[in-house]
N, C-alpha and C. Protein backbone atom coordinates (compact mmCIF):
# COMPACT_ATOMS: atom_id res chain seq x y z
N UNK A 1 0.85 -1.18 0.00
CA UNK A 1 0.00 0.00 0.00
C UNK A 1 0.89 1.24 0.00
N UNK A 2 0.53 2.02 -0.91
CA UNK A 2 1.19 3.89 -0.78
C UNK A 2 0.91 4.30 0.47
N UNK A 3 1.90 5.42 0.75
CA UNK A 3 2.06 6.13 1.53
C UNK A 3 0.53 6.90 1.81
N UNK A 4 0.49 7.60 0.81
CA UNK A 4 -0.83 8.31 0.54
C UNK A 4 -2.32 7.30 1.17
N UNK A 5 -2.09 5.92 0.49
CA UNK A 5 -3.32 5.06 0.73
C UNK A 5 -3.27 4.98 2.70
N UNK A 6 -1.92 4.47 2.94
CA UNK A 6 -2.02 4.00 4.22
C UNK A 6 -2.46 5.75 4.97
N UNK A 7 -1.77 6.75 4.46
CA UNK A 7 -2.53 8.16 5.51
C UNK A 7 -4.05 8.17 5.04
N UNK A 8 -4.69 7.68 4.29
CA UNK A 8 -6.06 7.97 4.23
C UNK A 8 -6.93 6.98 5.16
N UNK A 9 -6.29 5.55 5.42
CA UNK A 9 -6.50 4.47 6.11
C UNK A 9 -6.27 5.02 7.61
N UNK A 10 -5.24 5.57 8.02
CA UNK A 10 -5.07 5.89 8.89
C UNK A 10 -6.12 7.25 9.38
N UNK A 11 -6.12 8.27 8.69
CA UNK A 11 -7.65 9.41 9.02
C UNK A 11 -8.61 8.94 9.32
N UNK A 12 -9.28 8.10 8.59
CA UNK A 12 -10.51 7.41 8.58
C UNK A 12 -10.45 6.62 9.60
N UNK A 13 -9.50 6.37 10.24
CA UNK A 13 -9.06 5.47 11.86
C UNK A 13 -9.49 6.53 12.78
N UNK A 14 -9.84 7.79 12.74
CA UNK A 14 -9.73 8.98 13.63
C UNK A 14 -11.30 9.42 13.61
N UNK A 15 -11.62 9.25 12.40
CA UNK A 15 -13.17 9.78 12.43
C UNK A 15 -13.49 9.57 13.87
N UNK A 16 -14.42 10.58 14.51
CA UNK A 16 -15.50 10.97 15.60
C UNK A 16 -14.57 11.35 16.48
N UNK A 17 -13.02 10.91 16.38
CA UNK A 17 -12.42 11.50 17.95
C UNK A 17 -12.71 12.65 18.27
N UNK A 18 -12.95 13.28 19.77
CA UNK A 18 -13.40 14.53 19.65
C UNK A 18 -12.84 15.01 20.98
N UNK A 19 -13.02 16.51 21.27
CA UNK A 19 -12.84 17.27 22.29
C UNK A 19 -13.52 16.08 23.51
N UNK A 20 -12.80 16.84 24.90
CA UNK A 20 -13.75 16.05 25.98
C UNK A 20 -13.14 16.76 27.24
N UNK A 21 -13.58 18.00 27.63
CA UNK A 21 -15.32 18.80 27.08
C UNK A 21 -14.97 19.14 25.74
N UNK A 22 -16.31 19.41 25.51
CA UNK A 22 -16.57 19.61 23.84
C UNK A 22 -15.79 21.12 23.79
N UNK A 23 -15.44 21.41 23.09
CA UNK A 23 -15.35 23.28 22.29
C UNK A 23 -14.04 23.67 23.35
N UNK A 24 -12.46 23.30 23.79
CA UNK A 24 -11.68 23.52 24.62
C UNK A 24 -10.85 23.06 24.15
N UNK A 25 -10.39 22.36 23.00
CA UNK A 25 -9.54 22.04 22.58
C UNK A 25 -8.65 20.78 23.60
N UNK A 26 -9.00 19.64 23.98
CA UNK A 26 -8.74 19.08 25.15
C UNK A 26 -9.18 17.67 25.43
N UNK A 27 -8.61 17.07 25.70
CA UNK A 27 -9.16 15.31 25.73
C UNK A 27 -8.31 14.61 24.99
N UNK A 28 -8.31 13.21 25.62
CA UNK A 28 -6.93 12.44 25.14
C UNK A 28 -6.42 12.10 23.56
N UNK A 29 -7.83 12.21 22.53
CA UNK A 29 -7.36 12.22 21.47
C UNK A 29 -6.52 13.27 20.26
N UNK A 30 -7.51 14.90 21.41
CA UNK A 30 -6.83 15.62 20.99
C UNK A 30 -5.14 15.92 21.33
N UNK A 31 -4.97 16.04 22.84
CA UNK A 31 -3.53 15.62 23.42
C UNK A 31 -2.61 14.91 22.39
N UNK A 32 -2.69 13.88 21.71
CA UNK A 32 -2.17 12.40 21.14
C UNK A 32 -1.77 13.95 19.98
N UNK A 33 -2.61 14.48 19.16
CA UNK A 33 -2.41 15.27 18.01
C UNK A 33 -1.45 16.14 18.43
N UNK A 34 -2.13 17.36 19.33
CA UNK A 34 -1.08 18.26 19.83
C UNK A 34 0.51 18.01 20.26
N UNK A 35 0.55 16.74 21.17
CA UNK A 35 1.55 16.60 21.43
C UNK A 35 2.79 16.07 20.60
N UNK A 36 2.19 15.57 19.51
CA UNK A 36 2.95 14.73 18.22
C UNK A 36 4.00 16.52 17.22
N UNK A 37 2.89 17.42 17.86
CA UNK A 37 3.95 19.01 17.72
C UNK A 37 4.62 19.29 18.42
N UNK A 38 4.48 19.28 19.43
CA UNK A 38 5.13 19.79 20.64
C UNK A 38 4.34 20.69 21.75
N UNK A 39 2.84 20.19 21.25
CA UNK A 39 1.73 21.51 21.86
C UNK A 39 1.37 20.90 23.10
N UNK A 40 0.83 21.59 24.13
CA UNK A 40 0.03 20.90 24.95
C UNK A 40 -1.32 21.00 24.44
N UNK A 41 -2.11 20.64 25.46
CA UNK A 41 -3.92 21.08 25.13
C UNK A 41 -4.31 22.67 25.16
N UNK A 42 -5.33 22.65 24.45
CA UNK A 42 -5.62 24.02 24.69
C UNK A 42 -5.11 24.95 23.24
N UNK A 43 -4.59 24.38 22.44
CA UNK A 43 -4.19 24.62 20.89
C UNK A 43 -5.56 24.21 19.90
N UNK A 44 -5.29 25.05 19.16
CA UNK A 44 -6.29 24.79 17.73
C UNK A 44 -5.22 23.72 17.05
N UNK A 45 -6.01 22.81 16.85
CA UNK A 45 -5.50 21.00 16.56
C UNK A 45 -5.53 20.50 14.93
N UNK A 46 -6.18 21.35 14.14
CA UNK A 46 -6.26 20.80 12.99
C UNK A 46 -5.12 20.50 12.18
N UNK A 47 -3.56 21.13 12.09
CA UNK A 47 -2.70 20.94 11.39
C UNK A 47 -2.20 19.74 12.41
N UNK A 48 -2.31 19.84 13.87
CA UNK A 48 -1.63 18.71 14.07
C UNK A 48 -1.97 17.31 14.23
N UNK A 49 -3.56 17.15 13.97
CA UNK A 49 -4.07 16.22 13.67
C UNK A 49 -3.37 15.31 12.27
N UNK A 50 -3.17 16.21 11.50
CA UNK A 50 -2.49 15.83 9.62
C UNK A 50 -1.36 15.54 10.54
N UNK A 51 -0.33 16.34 10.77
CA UNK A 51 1.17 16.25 11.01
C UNK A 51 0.75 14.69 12.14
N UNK A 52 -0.01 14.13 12.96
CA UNK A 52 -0.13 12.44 13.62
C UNK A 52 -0.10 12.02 12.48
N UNK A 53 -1.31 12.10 11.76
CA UNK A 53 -1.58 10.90 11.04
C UNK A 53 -0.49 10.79 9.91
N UNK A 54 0.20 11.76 9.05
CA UNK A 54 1.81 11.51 8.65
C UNK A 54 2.69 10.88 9.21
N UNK A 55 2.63 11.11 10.46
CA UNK A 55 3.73 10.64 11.07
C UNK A 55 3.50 9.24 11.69
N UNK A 56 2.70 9.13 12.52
CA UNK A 56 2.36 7.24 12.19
C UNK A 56 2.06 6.53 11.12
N UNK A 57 2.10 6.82 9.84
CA UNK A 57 2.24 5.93 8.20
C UNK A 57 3.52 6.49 8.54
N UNK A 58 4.66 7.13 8.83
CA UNK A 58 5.94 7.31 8.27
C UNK A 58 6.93 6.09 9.77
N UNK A 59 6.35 6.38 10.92
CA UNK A 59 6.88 5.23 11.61
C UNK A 59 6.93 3.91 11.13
N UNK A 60 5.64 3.57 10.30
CA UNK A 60 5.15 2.63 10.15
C UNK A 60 6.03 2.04 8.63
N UNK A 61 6.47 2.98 8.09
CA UNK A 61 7.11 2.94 6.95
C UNK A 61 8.82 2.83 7.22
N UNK A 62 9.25 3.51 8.32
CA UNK A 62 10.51 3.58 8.41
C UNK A 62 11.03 5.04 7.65
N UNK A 63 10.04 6.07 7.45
CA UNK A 63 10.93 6.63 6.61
C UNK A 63 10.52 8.11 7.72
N UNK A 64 11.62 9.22 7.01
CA UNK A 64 11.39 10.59 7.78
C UNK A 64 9.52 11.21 7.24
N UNK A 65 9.10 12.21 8.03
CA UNK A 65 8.09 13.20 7.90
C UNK A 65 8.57 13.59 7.13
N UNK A 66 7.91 14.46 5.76
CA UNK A 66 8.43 15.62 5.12
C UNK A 66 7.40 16.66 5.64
N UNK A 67 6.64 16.24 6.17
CA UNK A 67 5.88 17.37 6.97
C UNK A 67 6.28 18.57 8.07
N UNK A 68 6.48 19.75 8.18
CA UNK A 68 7.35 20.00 9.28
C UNK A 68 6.75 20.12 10.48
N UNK A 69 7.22 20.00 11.53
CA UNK A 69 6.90 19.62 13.14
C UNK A 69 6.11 20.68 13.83
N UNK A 70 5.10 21.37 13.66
CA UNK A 70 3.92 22.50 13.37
C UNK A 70 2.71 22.22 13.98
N UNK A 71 1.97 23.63 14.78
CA UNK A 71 0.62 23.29 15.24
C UNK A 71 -0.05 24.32 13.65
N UNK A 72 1.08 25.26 13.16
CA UNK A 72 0.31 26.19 12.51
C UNK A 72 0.31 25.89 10.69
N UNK A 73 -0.96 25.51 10.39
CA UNK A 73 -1.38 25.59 9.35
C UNK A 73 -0.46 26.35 8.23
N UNK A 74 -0.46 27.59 8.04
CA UNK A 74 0.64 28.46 7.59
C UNK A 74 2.24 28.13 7.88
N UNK A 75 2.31 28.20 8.44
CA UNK A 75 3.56 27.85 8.79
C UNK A 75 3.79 26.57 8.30
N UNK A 76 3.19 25.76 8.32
CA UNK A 76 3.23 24.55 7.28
C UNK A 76 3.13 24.31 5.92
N UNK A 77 2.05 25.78 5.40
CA UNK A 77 2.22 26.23 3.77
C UNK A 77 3.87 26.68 3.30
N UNK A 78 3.93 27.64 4.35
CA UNK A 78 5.07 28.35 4.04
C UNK A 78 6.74 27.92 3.73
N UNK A 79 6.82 26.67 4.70
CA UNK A 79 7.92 26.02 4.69
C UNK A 79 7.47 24.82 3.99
N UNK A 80 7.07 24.76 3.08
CA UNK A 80 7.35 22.92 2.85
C UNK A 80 6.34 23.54 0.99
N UNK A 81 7.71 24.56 0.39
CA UNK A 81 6.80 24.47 -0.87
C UNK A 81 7.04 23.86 -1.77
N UNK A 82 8.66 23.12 -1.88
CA UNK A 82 8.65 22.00 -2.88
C UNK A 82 7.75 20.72 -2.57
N UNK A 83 6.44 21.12 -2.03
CA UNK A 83 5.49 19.87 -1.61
C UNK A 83 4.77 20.33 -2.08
N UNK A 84 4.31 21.55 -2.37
CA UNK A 84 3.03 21.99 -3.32
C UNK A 84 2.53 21.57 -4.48
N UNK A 85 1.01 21.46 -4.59
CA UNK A 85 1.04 20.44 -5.76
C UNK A 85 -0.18 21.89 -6.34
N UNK A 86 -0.81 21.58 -7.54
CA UNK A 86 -1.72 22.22 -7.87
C UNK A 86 -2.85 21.01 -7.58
N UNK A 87 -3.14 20.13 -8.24
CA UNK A 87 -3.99 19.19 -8.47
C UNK A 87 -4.04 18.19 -7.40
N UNK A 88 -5.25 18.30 -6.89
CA UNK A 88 -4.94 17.38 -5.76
C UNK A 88 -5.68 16.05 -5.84
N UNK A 89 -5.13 14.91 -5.19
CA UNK A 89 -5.21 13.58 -5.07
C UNK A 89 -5.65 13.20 -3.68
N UNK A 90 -5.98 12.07 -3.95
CA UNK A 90 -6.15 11.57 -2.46
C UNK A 90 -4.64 11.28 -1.92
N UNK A 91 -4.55 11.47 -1.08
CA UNK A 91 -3.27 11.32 0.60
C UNK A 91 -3.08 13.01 0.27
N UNK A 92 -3.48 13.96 -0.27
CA UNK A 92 -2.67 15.08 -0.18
C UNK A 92 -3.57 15.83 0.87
N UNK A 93 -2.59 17.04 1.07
CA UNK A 93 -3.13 18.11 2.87
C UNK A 93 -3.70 19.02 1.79
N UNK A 94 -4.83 19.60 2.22
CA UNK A 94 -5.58 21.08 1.59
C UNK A 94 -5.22 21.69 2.69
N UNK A 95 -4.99 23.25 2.19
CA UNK A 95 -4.10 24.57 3.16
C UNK A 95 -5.66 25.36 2.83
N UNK A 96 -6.37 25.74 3.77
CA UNK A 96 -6.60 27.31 3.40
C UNK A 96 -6.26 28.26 4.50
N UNK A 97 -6.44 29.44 4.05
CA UNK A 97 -5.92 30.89 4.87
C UNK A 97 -7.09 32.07 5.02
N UNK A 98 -7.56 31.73 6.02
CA UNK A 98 -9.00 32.69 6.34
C UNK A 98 -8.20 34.49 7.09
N UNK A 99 -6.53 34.72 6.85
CA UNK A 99 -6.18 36.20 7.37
C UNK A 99 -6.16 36.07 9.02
N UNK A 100 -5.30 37.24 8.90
CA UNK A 100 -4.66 36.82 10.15
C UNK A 100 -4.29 35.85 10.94
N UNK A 101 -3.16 35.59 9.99
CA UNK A 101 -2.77 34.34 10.41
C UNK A 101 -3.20 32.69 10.54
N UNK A 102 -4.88 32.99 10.77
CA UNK A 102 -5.36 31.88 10.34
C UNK A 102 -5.76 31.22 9.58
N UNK A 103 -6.13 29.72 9.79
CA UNK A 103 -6.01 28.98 8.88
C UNK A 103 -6.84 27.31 9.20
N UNK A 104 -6.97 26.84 7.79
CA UNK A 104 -7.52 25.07 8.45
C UNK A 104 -6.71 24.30 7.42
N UNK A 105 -6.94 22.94 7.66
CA UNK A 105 -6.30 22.16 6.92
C UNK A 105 -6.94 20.55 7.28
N UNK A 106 -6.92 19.45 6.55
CA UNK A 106 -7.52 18.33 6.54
C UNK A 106 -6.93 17.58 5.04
N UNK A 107 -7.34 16.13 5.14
CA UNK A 107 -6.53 15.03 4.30
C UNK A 107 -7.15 14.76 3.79
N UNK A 108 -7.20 14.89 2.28
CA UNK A 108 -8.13 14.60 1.07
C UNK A 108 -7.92 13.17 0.85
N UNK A 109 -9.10 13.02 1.08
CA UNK A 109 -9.92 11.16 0.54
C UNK A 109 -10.11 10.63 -0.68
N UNK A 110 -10.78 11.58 -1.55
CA UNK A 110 -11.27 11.45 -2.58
C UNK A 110 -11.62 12.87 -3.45
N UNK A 111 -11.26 12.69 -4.81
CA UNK A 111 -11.46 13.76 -5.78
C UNK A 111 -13.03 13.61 -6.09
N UNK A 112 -13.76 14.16 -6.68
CA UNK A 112 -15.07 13.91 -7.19
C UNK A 112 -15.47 15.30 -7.90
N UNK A 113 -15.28 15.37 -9.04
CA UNK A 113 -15.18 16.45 -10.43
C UNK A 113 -14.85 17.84 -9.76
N UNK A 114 -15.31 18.58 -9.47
CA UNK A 114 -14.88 20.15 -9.10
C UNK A 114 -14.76 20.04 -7.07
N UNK A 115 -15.19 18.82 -6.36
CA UNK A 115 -14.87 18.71 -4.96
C UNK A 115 -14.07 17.63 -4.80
N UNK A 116 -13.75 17.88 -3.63
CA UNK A 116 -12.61 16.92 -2.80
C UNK A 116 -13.52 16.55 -1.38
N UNK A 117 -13.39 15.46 -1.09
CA UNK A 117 -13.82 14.59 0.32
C UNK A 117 -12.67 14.79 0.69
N UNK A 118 -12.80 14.68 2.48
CA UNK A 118 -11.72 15.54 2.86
C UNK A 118 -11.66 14.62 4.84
N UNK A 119 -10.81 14.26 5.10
CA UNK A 119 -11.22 14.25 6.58
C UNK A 119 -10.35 15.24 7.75
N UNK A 120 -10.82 15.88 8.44
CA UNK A 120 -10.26 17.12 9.16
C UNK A 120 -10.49 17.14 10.55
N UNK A 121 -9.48 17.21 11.03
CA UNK A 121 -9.56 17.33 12.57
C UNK A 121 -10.21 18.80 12.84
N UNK A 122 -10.05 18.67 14.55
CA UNK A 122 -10.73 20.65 14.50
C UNK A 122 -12.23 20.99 13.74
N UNK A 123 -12.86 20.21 13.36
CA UNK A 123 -13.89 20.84 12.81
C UNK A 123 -15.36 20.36 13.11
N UNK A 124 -16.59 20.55 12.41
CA UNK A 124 -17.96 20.53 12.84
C UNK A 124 -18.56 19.80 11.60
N UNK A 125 -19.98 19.83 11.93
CA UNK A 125 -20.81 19.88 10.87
C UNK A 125 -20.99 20.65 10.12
N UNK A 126 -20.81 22.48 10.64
CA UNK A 126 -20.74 24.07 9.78
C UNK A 126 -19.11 23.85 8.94
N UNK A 127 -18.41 22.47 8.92
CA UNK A 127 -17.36 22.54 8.39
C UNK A 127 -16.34 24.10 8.95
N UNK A 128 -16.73 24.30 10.11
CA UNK A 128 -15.46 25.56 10.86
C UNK A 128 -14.28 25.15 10.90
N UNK A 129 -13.53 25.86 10.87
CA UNK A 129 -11.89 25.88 11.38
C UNK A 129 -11.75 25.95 13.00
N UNK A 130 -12.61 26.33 13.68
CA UNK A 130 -12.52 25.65 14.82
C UNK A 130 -13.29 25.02 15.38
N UNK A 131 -13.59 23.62 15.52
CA UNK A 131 -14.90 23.43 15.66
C UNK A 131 -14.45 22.25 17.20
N UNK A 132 -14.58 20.42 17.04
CA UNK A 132 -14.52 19.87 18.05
C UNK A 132 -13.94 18.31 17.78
N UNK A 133 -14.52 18.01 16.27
CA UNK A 133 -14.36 16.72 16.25
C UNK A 133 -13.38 16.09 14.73
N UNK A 134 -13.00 15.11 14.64
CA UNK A 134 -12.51 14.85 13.65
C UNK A 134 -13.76 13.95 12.98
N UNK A 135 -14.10 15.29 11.40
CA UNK A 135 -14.94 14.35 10.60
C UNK A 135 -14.81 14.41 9.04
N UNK A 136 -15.67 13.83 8.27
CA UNK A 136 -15.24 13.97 6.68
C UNK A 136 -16.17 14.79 6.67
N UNK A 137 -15.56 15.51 5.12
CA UNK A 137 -16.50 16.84 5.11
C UNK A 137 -16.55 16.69 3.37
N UNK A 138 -17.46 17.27 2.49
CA UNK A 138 -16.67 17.54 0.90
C UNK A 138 -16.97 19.03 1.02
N UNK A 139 -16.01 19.12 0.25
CA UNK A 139 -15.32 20.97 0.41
C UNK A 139 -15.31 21.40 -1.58
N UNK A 140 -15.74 22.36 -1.83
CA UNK A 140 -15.21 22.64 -3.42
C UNK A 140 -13.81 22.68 -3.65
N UNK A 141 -13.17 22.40 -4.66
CA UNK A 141 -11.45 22.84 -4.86
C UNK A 141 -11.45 24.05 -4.62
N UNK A 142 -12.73 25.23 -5.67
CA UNK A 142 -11.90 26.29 -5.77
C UNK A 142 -12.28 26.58 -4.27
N UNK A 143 -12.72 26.05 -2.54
CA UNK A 143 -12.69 26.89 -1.77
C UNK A 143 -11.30 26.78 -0.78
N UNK A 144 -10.92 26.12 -1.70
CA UNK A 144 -9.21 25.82 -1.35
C UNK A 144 -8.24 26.97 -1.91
N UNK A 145 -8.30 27.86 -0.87
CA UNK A 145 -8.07 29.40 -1.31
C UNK A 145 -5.91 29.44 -1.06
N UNK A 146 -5.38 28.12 -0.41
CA UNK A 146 -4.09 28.33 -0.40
C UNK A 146 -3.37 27.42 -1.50
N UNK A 147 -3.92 26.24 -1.73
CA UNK A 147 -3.44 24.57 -2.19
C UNK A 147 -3.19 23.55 -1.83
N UNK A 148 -2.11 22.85 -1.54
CA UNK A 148 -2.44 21.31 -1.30
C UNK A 148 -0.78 20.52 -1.35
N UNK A 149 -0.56 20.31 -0.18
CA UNK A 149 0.56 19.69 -0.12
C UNK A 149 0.68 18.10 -0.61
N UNK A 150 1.54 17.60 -1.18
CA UNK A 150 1.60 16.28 -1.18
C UNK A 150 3.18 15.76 -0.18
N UNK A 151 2.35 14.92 0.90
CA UNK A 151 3.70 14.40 1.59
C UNK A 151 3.85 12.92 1.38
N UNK A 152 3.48 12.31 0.66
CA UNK A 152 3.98 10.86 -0.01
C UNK A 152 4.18 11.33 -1.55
């Protein structure tokens, strides 16, 4: 199995984990994410939800992250642009940039003509950037306002 296949196998291992209390950023699944950065609890979790699930397919593989070691979304666009892809596939990260600094991000599942299925930590049913739980969402490409890393 690809790199890409086993991180989509692995997201879909995460579906429903959630806050605990809800909306605090906090509870052991989120911890497991944050801490795989270097964060404690109490961080907005969505980039480091992606940066776990990379990094257990890359244990699992024997090989380095090309992901860099990040709670921040941006900061993860910014440094890692020979990973930029235009066209995105399944195992690749979608970046967007909502200003000031912020940002969301989640692991594309599946293409499907002008959308992408997507599974994302940090987020809701309103599909927010900050929301509680890790779920699949389909998102349009064009609302993929930064692009799309490929780390396999």
């Amino acid at each position: 199995m690809t790199g890409s296949k086993q991180l989509i196998v692995q997201a879909k291992s995460q579906v429903k984990v959630q806050e605990w209390p809800l909306k605090n950023n906090k509870g052991p699944g989120v911890k497991k994410y944050l801490n795989s950065v270097g964060l404690g609890e109490g961080y907005a979790w969505c980039m480091a939800f992606v940066y776990w699930c990379v990094q257990e397919v890359c244990q699992d593989y024997g090989v380095s992250n090309s992901l860099k070691k990040t709670g921040g979304v941006l900061d993860q666009w910014n440094s890692r642009e020979k990973l930029r892809v235009t066209t995105p596939q399944p195992g690749d990260v979608f970046i967007m940039d909502f200003g000031r600094g912020m940002g969301h991000t989640g692991i594309v599942v599946e293409v499907i003509g002008d959308s992408i299925r997507t599974i994302e930590g940090n987020t809701n049913d309103e599909a927010s950037r900050e929301g509680y739980i890790v779920a699949e969402k389909t998102r349009k490409i064009s609302s993929i306002n930064k692009g799309f890393i490929r780390p396999f």
